[in-house]
Protein backbone atom coordinates (compact mmCIF):
# COMPACT_ATOMS: atom_id res chain seq x y z
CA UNK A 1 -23.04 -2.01 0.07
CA UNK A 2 -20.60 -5.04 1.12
CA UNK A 3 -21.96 -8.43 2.34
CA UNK A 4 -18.64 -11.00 2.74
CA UNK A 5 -19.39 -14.18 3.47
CA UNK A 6 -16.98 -17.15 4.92
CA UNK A 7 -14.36 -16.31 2.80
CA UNK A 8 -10.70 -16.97 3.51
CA UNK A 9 -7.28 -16.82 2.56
CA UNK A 10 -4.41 -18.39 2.87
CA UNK A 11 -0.62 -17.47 1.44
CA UNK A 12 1.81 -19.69 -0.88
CA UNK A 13 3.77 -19.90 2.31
CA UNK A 14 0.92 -21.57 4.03
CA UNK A 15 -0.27 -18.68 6.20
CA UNK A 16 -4.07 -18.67 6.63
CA UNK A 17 -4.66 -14.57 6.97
CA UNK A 18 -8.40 -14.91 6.99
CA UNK A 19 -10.37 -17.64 8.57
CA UNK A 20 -14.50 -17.63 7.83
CA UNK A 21 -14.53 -13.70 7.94
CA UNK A 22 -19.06 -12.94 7.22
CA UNK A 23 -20.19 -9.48 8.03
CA UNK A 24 -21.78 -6.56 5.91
CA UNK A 25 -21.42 -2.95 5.46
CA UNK A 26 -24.46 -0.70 5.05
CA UNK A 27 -24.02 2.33 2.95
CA UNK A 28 -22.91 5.34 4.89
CA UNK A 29 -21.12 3.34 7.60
CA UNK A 30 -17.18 4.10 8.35
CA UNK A 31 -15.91 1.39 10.01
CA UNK A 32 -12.48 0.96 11.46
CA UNK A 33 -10.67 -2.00 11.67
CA UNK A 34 -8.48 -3.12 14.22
CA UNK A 35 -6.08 -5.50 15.94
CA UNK A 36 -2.47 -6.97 16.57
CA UNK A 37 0.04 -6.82 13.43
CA UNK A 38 -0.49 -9.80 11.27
CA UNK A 39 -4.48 -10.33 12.49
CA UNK A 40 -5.11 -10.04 8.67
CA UNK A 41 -6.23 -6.06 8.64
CA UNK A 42 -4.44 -5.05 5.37
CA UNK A 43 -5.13 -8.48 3.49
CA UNK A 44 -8.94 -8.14 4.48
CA UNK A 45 -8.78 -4.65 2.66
CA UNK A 46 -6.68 -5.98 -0.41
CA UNK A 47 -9.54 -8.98 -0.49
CA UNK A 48 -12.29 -5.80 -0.86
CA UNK A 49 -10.75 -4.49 -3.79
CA UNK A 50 -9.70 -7.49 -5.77
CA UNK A 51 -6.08 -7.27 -5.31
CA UNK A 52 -6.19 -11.12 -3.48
CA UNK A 53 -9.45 -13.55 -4.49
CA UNK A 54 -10.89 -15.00 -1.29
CA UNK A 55 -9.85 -19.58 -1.82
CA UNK A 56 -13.66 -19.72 -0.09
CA UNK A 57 -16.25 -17.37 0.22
CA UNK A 58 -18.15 -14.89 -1.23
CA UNK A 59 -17.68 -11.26 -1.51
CA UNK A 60 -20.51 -9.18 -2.87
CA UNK A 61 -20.49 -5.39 -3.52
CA UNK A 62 -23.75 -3.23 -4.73
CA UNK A 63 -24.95 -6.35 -5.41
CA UNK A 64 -22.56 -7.68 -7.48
CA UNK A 65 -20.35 -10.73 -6.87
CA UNK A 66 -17.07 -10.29 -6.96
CA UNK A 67 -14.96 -12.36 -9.87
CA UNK A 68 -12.85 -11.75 -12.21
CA UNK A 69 -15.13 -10.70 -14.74
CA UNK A 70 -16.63 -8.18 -12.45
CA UNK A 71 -13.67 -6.29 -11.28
CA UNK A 72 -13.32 -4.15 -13.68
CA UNK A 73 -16.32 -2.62 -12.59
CA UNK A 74 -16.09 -3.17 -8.61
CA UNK A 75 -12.79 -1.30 -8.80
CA UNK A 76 -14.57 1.97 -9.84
CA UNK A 77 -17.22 1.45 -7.08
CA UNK A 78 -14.63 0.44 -4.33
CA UNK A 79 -11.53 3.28 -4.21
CA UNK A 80 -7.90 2.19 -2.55
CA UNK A 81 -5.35 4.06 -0.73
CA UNK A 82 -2.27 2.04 0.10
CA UNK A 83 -0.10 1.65 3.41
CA UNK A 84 2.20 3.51 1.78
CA UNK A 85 2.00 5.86 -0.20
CA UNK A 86 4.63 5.49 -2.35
CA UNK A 87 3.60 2.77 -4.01
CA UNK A 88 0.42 4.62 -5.37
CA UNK A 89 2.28 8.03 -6.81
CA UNK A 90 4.39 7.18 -9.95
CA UNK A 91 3.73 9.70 -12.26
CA UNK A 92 6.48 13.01 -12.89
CA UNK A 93 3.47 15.18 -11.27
CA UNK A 94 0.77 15.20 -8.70
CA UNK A 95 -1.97 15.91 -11.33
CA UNK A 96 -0.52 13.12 -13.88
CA UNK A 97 -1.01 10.97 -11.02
CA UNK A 98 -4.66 12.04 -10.13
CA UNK A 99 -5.49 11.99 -13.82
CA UNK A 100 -3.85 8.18 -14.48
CA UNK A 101 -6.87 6.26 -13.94
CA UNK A 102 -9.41 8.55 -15.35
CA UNK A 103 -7.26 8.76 -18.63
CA UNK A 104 -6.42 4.89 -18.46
CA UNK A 105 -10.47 4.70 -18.18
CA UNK A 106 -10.83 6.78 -21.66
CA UNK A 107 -12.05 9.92 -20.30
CA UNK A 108 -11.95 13.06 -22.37
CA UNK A 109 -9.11 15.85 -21.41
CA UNK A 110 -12.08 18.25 -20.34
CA UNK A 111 -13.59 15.90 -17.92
CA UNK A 112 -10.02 14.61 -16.65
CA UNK A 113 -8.97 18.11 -15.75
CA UNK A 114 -12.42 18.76 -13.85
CA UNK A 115 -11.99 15.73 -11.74
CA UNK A 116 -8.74 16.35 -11.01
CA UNK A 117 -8.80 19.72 -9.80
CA UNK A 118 -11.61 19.28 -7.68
CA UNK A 119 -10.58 16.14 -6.16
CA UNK A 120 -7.37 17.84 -4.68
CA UNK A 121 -9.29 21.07 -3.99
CA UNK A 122 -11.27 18.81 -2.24
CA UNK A 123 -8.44 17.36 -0.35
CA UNK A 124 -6.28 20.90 0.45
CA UNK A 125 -3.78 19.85 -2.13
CA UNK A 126 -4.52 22.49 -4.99
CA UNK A 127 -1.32 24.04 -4.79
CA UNK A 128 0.47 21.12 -5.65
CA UNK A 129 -0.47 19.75 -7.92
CA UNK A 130 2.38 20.60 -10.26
CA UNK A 131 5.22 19.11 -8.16
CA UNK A 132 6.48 16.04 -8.21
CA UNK A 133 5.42 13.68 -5.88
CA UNK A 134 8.95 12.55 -4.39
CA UNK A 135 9.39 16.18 -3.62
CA UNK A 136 5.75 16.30 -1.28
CA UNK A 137 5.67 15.73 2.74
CA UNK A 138 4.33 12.41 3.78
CA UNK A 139 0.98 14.43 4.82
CA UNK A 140 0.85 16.15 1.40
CA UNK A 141 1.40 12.17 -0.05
CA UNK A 142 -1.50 11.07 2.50
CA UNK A 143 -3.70 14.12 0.45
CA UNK A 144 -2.74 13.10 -2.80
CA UNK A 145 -3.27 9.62 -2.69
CA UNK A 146 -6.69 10.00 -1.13
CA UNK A 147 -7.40 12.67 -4.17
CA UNK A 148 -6.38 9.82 -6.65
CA UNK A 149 -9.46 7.61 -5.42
CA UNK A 150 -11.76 10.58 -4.95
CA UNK A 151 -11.23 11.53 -8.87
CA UNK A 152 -12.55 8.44 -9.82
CA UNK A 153 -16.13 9.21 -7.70
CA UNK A 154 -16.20 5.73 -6.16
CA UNK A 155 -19.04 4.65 -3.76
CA UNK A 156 -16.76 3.22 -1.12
CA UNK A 157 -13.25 4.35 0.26
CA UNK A 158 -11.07 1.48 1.66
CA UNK A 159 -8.17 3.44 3.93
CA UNK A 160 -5.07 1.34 4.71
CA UNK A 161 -3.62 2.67 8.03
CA UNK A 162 -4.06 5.98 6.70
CA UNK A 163 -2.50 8.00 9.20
CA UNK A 164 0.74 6.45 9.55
CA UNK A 165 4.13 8.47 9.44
CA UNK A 166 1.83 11.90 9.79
CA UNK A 167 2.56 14.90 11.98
CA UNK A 168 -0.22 15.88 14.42
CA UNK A 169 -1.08 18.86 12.08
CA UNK A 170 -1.16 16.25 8.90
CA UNK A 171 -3.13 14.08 10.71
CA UNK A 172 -5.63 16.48 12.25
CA UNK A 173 -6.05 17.58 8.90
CA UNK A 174 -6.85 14.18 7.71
CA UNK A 175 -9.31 13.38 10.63
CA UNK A 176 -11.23 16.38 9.40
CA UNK A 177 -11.08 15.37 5.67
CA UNK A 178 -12.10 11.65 6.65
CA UNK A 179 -15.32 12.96 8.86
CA UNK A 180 -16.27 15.36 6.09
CA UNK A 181 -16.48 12.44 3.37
CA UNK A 182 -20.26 10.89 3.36
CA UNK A 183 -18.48 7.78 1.50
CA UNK A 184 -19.13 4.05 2.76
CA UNK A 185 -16.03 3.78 4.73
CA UNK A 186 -13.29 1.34 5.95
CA UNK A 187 -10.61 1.67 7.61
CA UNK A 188 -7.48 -0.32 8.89
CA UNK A 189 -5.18 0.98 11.66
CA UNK A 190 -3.08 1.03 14.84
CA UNK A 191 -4.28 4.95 15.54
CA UNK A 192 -7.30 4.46 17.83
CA UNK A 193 -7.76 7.36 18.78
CA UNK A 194 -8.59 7.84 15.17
CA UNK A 195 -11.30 5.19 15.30
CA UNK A 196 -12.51 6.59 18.24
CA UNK A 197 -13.10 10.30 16.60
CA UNK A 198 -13.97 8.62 13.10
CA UNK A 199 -15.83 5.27 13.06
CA UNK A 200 -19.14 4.50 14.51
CA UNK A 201 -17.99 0.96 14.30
CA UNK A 202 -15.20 -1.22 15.19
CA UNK A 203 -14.28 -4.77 14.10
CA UNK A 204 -11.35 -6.56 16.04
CA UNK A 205 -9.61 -9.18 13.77
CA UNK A 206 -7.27 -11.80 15.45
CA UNK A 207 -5.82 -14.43 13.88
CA UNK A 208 -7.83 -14.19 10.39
CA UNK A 209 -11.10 -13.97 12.80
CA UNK A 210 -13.35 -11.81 14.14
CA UNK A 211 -13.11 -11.33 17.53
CA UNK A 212 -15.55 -8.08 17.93
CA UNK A 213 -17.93 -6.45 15.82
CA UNK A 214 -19.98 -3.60 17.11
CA UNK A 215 -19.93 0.15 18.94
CA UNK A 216 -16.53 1.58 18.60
CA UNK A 217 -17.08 2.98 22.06
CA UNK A 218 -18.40 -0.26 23.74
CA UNK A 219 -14.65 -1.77 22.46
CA UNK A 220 -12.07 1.04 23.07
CA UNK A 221 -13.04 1.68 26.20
CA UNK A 222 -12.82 -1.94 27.38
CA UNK A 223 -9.20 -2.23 28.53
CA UNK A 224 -9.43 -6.09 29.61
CA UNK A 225 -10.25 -7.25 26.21
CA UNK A 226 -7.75 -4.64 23.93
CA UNK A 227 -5.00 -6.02 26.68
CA UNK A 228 -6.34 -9.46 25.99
CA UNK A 229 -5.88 -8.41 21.87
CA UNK A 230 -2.68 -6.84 22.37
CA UNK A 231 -3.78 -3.24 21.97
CA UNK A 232 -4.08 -0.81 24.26
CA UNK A 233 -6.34 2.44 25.65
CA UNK A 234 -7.25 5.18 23.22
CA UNK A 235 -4.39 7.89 24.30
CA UNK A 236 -7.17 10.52 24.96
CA UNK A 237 -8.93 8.27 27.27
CA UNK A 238 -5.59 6.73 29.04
CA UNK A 239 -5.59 10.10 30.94
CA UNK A 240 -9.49 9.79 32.27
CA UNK A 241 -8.36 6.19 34.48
């Protein structure tokens, strides 16, 4: 589904986030991505959907290379959720906001309506999808957001720290959701414990490189090299030393 290839990136300020990043993602996978703030996790994702253009590299999804000539159509095969949420919920309700895209995309009101009210049945957010979004709990944001994406019926979900600011119940919720989802998946985050109950597969960035890229298992339960990477134990195995 994604084959990148030596690609990197580097900020106006000078910053090189990603270094000669290659690896590939079969379809089906869910893969969690890990490491140290600033080891390039979010920039990696935003480099997946188009929202940077790798300087050097390659990027190529269902066989298509990305440019900007082909993003139009990589960004309904590749879906998005942001760090925060915020910044993807703009619209005076929560269906306006699932039904942006699809309308922006031409879709009749028939179809929009379908899509939208399965995509947050899908998600447990039915009931509210008449509120406005300011007004919803960061979990019931977390459900939204994901429903945006989901509406559009993309091939591959790209999850920026998705669990962040959640209450265990919100969170639980959103484990379940996540495993339930036969999507290509990737995911960036500090919860490992997540990873651990979510993604087959790990990759460790540090520095704009890959420093691991295999069993999740194999990695989180490795405590020399997450010290070495400035992470630690998955909680739920910290109490089995």
């Amino acid at each position: 589904m994604i084959n990148v290839s030596n690609i990197c990136y580097i900020y106006p300020d000078g910053h090189e986030a990603i270094r000669n990043i290659s690896f590939s993602v079969q379809q089906g996978e869910c893969i969690g991505i890990i490491g140290a703030n600033g080891a390039g996790k979010s920039t990696l994702l935003k480099l997946l959907v188009g929202l940077y253009m790798p300087q050097k590299g390659h990027i190529v999804i269902d066989n298509m290379h990305m440019s900007k000539q082909t993003l139009r159509h990589i960004r309904r095969i590749v879906g998005f959720t942001f760090q925060q949420a915020d910044d993807q919920l703009f619209m005076p309700t929560v269906y306006d906001d699932v039904a942006f895209a699809l309308r922006n995309d031409g879709m009749n009101e028939n179809e929009v309506s379908q899509r939208v009210i399965n995509a947050l049945t899908l998600v447990g957010a039915i009931h509210v999808k008449d509120r406005p979004p300011y007004r919803l709990s960061e979990g019931e944001k977390r459900l939204v957001t994901l429903a945006t994406v989901l509406a559009m019926e993309p091939k591959i979900l790209l999850m920026d720290e998705p669990t962040a600011a959640l209450d265990p119940r919100a969170r639980r919720t959103l484990i379940h959701l996540v495993q339930s989802l036969s999507h290509t998946k990737i995911i960036t985050t500090h919860d490992l414990d997540f990873v651990l109950e979510c993604c087959e597969r790990t990759i460790v960035l540090a520095n704009g490189t890959i420093a691991y890229d295999g069993p999740t298992e194999a990695v989180l339960t490795n405590e020399p090299f997450l010290h070495e990477h400035h992470l630690e134990l998955p909680l739920m195995l910290q109490g089995k030393k």
